[in-house]
C-alpha atoms as a PDB file:
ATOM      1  CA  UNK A   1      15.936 -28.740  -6.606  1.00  0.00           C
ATOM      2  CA  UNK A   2      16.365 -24.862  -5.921  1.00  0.00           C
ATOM      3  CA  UNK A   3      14.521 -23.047  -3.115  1.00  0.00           C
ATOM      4  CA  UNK A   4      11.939 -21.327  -5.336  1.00  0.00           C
ATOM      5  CA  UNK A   5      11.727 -23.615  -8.099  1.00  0.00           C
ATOM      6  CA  UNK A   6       8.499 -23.243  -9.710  1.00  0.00           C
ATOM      7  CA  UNK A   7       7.194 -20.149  -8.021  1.00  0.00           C
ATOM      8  CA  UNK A   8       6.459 -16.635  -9.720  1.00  0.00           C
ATOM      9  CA  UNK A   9       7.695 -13.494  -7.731  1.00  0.00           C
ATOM     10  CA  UNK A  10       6.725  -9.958  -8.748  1.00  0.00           C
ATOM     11  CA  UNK A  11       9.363  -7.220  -7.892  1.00  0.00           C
ATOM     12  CA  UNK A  12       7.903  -3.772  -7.660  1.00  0.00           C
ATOM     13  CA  UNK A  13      11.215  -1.157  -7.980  1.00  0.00           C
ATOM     14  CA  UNK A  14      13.209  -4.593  -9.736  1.00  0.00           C
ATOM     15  CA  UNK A  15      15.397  -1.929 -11.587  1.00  0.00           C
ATOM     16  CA  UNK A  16      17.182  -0.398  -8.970  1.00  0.00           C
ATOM     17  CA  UNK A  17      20.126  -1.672  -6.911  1.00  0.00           C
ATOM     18  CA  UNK A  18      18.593  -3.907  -4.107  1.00  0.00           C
ATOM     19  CA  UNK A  19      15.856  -5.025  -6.269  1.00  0.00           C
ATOM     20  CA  UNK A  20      18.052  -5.902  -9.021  1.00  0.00           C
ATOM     21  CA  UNK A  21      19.792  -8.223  -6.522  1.00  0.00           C
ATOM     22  CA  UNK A  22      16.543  -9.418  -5.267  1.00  0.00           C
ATOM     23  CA  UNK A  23      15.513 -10.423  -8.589  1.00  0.00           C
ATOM     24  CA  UNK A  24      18.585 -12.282  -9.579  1.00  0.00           C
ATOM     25  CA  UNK A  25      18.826 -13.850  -6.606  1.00  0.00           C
ATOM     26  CA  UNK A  26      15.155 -15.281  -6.962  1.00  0.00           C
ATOM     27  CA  UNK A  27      15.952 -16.293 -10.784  1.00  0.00           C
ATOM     28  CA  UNK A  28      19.224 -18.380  -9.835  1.00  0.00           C
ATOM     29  CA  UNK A  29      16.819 -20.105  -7.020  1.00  0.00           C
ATOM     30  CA  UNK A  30      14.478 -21.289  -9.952  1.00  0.00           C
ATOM     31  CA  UNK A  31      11.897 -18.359  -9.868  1.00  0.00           C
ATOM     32  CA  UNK A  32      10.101 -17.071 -12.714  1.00  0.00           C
ATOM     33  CA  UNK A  33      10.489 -12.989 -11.794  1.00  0.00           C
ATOM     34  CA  UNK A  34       8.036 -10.117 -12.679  1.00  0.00           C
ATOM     35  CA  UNK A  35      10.548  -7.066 -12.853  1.00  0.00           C
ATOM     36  CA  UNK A  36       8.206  -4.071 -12.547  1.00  0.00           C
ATOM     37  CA  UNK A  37       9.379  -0.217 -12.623  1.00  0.00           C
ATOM     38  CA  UNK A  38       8.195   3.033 -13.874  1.00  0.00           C
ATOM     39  CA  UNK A  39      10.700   3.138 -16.392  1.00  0.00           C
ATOM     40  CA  UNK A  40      10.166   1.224 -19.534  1.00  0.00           C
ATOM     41  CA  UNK A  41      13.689   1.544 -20.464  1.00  0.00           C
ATOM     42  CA  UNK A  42      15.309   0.353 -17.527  1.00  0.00           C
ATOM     43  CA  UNK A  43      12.418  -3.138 -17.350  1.00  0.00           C
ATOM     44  CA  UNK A  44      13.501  -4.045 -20.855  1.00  0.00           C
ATOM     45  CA  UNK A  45      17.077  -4.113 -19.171  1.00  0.00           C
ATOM     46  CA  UNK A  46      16.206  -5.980 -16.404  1.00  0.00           C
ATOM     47  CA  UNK A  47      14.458  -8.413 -18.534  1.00  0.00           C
ATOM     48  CA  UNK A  48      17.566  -8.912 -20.341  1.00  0.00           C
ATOM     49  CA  UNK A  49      19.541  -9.249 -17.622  1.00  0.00           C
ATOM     50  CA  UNK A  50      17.613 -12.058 -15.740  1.00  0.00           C
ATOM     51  CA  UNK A  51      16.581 -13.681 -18.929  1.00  0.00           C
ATOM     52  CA  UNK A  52      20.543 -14.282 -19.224  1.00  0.00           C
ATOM     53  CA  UNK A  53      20.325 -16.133 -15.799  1.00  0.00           C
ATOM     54  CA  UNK A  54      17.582 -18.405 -16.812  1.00  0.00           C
ATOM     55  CA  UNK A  55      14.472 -16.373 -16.211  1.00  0.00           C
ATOM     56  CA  UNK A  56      11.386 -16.785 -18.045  1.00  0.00           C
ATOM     57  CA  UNK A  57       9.583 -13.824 -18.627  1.00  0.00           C
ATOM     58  CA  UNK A  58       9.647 -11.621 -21.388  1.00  0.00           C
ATOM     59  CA  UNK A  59       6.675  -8.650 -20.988  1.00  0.00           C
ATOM     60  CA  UNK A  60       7.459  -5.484 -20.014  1.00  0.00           C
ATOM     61  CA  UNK A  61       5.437  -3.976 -17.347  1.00  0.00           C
ATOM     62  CA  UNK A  62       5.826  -0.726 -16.101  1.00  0.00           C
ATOM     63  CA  UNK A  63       4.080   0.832 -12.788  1.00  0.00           C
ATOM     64  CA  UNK A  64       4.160   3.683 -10.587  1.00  0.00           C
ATOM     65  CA  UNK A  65       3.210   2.139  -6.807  1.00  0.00           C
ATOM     66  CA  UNK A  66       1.368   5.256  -6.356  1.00  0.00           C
ATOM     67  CA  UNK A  67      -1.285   4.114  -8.594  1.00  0.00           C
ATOM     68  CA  UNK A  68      -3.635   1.790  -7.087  1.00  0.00           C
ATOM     69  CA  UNK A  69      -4.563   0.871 -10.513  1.00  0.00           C
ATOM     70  CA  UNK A  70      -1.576  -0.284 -11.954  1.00  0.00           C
ATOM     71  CA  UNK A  71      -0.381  -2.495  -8.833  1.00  0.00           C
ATOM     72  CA  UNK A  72      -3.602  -4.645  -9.628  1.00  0.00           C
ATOM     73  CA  UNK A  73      -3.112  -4.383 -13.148  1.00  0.00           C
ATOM     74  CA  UNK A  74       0.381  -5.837 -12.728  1.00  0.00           C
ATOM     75  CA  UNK A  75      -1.181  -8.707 -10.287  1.00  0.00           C
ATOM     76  CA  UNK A  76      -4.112  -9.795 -12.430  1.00  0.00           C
ATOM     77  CA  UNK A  77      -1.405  -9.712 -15.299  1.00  0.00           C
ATOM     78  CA  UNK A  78       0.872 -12.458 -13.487  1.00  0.00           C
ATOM     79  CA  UNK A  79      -2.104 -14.113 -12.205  1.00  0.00           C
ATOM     80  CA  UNK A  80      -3.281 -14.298 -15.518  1.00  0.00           C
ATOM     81  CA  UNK A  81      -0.297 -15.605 -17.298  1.00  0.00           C
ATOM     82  CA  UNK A  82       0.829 -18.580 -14.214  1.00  0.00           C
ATOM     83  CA  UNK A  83      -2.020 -19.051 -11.769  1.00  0.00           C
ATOM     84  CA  UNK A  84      -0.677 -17.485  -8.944  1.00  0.00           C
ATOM     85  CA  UNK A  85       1.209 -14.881  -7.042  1.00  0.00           C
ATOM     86  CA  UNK A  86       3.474 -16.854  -4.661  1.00  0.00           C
ATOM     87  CA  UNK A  87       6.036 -13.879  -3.806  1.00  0.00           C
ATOM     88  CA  UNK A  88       5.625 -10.421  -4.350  1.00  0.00           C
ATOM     89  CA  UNK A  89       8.846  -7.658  -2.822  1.00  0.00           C
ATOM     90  CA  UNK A  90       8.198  -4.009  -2.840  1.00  0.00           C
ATOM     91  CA  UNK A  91      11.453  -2.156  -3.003  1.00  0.00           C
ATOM     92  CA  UNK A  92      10.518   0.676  -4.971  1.00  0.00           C
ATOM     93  CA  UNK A  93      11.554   3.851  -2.780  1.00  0.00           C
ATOM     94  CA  UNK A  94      11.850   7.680  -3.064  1.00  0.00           C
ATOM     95  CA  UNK A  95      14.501   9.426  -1.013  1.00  0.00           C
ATOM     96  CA  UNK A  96      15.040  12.750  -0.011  1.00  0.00           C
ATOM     97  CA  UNK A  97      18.013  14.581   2.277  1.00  0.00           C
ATOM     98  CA  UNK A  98      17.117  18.049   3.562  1.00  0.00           C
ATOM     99  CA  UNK A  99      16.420  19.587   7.072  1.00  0.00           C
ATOM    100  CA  UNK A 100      13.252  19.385   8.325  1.00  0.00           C
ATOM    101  CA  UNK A 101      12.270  23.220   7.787  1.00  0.00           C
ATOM    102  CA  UNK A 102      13.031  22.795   4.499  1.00  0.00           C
ATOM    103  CA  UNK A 103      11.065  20.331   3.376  1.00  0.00           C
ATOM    104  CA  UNK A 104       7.664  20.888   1.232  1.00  0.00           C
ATOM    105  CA  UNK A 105       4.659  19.343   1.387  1.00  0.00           C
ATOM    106  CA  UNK A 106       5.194  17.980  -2.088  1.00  0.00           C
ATOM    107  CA  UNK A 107       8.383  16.667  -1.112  1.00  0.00           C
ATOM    108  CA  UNK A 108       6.950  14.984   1.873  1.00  0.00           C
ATOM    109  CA  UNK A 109       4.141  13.116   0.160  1.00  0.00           C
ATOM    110  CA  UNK A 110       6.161  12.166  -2.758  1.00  0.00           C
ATOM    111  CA  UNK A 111       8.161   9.944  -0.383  1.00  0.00           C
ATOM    112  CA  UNK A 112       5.526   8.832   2.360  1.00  0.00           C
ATOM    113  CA  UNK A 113       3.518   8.567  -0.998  1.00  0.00           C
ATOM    114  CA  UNK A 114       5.571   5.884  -2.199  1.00  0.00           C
ATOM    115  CA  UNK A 115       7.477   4.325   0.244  1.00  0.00           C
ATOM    116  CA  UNK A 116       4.579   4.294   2.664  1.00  0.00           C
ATOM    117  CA  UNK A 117       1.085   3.897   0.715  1.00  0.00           C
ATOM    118  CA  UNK A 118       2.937   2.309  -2.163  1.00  0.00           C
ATOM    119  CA  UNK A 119       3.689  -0.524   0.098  1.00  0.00           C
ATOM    120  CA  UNK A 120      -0.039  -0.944   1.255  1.00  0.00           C
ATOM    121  CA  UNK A 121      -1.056  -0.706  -2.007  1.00  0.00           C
ATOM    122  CA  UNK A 122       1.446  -3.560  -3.779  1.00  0.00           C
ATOM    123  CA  UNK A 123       1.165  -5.663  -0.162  1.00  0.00           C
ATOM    124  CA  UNK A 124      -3.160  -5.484  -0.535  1.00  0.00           C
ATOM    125  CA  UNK A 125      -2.962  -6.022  -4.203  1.00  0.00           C
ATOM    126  CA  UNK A 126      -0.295  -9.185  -4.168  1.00  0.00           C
ATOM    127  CA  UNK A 127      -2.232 -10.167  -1.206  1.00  0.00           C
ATOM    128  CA  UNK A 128      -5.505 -10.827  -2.385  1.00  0.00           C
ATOM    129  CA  UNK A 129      -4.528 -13.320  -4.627  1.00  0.00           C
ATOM    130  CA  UNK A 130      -2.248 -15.260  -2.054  1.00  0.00           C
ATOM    131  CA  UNK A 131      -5.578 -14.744   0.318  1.00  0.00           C
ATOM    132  CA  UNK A 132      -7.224 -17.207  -2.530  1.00  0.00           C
ATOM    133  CA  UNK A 133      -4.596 -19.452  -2.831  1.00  0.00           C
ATOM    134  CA  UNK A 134      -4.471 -19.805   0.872  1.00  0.00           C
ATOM    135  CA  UNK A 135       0.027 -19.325   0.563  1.00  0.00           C
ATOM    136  CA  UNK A 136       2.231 -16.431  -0.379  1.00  0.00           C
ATOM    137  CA  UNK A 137       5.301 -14.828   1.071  1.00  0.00           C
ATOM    138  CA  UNK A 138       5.101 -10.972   1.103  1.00  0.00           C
ATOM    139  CA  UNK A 139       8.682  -8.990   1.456  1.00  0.00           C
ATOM    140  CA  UNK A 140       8.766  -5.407   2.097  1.00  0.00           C
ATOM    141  CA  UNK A 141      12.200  -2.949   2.137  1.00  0.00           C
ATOM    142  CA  UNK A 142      12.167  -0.985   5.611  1.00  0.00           C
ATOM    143  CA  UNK A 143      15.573   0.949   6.553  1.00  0.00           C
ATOM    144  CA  UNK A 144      17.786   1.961   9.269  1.00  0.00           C
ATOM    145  CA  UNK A 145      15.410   4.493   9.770  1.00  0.00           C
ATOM    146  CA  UNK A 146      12.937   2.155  10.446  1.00  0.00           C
ATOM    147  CA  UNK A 147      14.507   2.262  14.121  1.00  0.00           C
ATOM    148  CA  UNK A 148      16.445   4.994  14.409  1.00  0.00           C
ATOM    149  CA  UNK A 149      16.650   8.713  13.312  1.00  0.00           C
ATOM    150  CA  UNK A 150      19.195   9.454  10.385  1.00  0.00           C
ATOM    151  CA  UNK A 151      19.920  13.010  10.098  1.00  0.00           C
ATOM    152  CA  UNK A 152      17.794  14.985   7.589  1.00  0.00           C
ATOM    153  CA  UNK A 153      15.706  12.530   6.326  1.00  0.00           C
ATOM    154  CA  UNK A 154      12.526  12.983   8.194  1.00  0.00           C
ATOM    155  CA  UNK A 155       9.932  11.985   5.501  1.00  0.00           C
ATOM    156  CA  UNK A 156      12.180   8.855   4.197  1.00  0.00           C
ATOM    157  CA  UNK A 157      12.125   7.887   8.452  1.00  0.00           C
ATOM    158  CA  UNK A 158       8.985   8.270   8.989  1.00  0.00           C
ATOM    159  CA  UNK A 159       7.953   6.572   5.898  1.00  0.00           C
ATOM    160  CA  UNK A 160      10.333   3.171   6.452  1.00  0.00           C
ATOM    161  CA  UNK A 161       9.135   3.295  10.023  1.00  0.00           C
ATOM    162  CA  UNK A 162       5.333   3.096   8.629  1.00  0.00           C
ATOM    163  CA  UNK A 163       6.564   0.366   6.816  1.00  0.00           C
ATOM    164  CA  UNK A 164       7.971  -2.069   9.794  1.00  0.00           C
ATOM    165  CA  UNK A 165       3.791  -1.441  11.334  1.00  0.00           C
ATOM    166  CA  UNK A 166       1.937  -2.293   7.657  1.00  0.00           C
ATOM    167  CA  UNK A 167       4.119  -5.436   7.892  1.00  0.00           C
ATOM    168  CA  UNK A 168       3.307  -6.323  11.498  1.00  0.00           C
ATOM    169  CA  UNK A 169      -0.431  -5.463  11.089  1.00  0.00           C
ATOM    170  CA  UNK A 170      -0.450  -7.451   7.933  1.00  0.00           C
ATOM    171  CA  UNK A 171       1.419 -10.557   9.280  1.00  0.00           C
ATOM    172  CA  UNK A 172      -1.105 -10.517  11.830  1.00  0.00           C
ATOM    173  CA  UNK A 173      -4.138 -10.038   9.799  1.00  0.00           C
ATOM    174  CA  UNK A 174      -3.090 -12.850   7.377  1.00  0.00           C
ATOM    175  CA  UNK A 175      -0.792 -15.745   9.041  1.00  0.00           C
ATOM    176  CA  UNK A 176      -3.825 -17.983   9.539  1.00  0.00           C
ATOM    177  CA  UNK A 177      -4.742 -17.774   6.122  1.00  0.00           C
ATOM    178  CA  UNK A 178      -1.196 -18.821   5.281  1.00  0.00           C
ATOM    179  CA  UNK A 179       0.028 -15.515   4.016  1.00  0.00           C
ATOM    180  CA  UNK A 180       3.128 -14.713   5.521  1.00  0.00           C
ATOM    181  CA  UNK A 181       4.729 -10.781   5.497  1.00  0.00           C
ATOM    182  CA  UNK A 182       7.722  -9.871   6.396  1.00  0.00           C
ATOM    183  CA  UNK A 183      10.690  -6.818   6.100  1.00  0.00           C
ATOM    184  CA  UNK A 184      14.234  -6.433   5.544  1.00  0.00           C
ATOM    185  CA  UNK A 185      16.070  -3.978   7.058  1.00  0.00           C
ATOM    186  CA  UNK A 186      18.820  -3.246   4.709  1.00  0.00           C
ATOM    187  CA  UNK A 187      22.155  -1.470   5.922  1.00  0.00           C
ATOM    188  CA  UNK A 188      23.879   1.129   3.874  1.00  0.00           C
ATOM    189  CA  UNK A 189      24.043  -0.367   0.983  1.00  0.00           C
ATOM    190  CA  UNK A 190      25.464   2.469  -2.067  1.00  0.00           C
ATOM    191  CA  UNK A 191      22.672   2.518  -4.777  1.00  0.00           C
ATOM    192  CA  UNK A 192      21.350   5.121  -7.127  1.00  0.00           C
ATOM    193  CA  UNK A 193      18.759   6.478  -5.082  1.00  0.00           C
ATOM    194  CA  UNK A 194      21.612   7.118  -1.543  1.00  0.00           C
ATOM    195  CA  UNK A 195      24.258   8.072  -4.319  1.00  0.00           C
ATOM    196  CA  UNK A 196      24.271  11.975  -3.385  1.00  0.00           C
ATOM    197  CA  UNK A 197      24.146  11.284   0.370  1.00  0.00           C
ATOM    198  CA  UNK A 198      26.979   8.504  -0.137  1.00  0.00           C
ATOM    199  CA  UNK A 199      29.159  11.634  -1.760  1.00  0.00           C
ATOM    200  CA  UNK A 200      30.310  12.720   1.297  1.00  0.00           C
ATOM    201  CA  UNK A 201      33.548  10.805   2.725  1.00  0.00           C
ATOM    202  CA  UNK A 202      32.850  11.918   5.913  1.00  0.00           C
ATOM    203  CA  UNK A 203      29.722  10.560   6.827  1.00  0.00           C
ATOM    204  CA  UNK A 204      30.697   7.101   4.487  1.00  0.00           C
ATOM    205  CA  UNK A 205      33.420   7.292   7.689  1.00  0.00           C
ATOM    206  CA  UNK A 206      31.346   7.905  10.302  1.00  0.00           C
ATOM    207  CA  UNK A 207      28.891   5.356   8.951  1.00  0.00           C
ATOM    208  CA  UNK A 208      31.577   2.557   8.539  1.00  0.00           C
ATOM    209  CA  UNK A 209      32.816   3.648  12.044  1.00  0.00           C
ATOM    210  CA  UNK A 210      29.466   2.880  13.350  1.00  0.00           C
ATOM    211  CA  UNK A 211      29.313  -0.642  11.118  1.00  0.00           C
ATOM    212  CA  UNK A 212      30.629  -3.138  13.300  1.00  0.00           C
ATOM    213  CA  UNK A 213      31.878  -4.929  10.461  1.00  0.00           C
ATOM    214  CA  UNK A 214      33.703  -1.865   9.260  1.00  0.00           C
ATOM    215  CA  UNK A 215      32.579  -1.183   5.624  1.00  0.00           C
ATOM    216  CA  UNK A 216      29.247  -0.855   3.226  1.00  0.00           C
ATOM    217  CA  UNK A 217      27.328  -3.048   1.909  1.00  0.00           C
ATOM    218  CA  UNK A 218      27.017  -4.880  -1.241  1.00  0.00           C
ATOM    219  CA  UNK A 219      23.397  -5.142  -2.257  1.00  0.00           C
ATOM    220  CA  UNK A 220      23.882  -8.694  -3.673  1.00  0.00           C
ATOM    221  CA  UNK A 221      24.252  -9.514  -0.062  1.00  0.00           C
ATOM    222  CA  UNK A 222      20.685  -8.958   0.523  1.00  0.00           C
ATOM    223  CA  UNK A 223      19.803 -11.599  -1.652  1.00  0.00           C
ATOM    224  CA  UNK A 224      19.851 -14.172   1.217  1.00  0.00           C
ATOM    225  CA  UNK A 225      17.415 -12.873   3.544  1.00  0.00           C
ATOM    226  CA  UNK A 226      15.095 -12.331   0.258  1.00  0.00           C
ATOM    227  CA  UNK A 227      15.463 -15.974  -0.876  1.00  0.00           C
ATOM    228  CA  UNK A 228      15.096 -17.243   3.146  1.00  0.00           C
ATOM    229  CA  UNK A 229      12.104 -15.328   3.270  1.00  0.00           C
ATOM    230  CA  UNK A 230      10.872 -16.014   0.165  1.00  0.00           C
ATOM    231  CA  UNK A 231      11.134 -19.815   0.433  1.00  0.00           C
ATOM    232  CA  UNK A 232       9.427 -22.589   2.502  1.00  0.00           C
ATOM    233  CA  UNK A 233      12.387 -22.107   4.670  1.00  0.00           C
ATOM    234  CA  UNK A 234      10.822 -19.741   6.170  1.00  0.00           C
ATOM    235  CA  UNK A 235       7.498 -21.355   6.614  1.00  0.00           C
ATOM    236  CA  UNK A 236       7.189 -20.255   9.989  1.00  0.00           C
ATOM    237  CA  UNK A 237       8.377 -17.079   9.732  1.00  0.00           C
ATOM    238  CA  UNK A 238       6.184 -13.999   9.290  1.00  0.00           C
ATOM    239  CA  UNK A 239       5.742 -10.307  10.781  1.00  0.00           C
ATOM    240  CA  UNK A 240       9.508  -9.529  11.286  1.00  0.00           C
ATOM    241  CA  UNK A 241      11.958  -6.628  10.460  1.00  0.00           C
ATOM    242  CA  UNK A 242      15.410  -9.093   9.670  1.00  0.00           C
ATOM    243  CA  UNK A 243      18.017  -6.712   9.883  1.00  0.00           C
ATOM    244  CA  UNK A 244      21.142  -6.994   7.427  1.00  0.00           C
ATOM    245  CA  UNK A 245      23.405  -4.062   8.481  1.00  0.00           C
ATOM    246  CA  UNK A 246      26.700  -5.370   8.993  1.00  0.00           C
ATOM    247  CA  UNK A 247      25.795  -5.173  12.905  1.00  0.00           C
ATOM    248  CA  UNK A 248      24.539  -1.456  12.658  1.00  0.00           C
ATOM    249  CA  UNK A 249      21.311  -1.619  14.798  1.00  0.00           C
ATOM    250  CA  UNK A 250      23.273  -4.018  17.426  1.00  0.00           C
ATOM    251  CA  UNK A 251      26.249  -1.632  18.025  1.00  0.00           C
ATOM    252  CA  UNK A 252      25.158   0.786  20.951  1.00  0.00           C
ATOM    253  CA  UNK A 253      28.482   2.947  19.919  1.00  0.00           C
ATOM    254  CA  UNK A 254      30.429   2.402  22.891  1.00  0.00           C
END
């Protein structure tokens, strides 16, 4: 029997690089997967992609996290169809790479917007339902930034920082009602939305430098902590921020 045999997981942000490797990591451990985006075209990929693995889901569902609206649209959809919201991972993110007196207002709430308030809204939405059912594993995307300060990225920093508390307030809030919520803390991991920061060979060096294990990550190598946290592994497991950074956080650089 796989880990998540007969649960249903919806992925907010499934299309990119780290959800994509959520999602076919859940699929291969027997989940049925919601993949949910903004982007109709890229969904209909997705669902052809982890229908190919086994998956078996075939609507697609687009949603902007932003809208409050939408997330519960998208949860009374897959509550609809199976009964139940057993997982639910928001890794949609916005990114942005500027100094600090250049950065607009627009520009700031378009990524506290929807790294920061789009996780409240999918983790209250998802949660309701798991609330009812009295079980569900939550799984947010924090960042290096969650604990330290990367250079020009104020907004995306202070967002994934907001995003390690909404986890620990939630885990608290909900652990006796058998909702559990927890938060990866990927590494550098090259995906579409660090591509243009990733450009520049020198600070891939100086980033790999400061890797103890010497080199980027691969996203499908965040599948693991999703699936562990995911799972009834993990039963006893809630309000953390599980690093998987190649040693980055641990390495004081001396």
């Amino acid at each position: 029997m796989k880990r998540l045999d007969t649960k249903t997981a919806v992925i907010f942000g499934a299309t990119g690089g780290i959800g994509g490797a959520i999602a076919r990591g859940f699929v291969q451990e027997g989940a049925t997967v919601i993949p949910v985006s903004r982007n109709e075209e890229s969904v209909r990929a997705a669902v052809s992609e982890l229908n190919a693995l086994g998956n078996r889901f075939t609507e697609i569902i687009c949603c902007d996290v932003t809208r409050q609206d939408q997330v519960e649209q998208v949860c009374a959809r897959t509550a609809e169809l199976f009964g139940r919201i057993d997982i639910m991972a928001c890794v949609s993110g916005a990114y942005i790479k500027k100094p600090a007196t250049d950065i607009s207002l627009d520009e700031w709430n378009t990524v506290l917007n929807t790294n920061l308030t789009g996780t409240f809204i999918t983790n209250q939405a998802a949660g309701k339902y798991m609330l009812k059912q009295g079980k569900g594993s939550i799984i947010n995307i924090g960042s290096l930034g969650s604990d330290v300060a990367l250079s020009n990225t104020l907004p995306y920093c202070a967002s994934k920082a907001g995003v390690v508390m909404v986890t620990k307030c939630l885990s608290s809030e909900w652990a006796g009602s058998g909702v559990r919520v927890n938060t990866i803390i990927p590494g550098v991991f090259p995906t579409n939305l660090n591509r243009k920061a990733l450009s520049d060979p020198v600070r891939v060096e100086n980033i790999i430098k400061r890797t103890p294990i010497k080199r980027l990550g691969a996203v499908d190598e965040l599948a693991g902590a999703a699936i562990f946290l995911a799972s009834d592994e993990s039963a006893f497991v809630t309000g953390i921020a599980l690093p998987v950074d190649g040693g980055f956080l641990a390495f004081s650089g001396f």
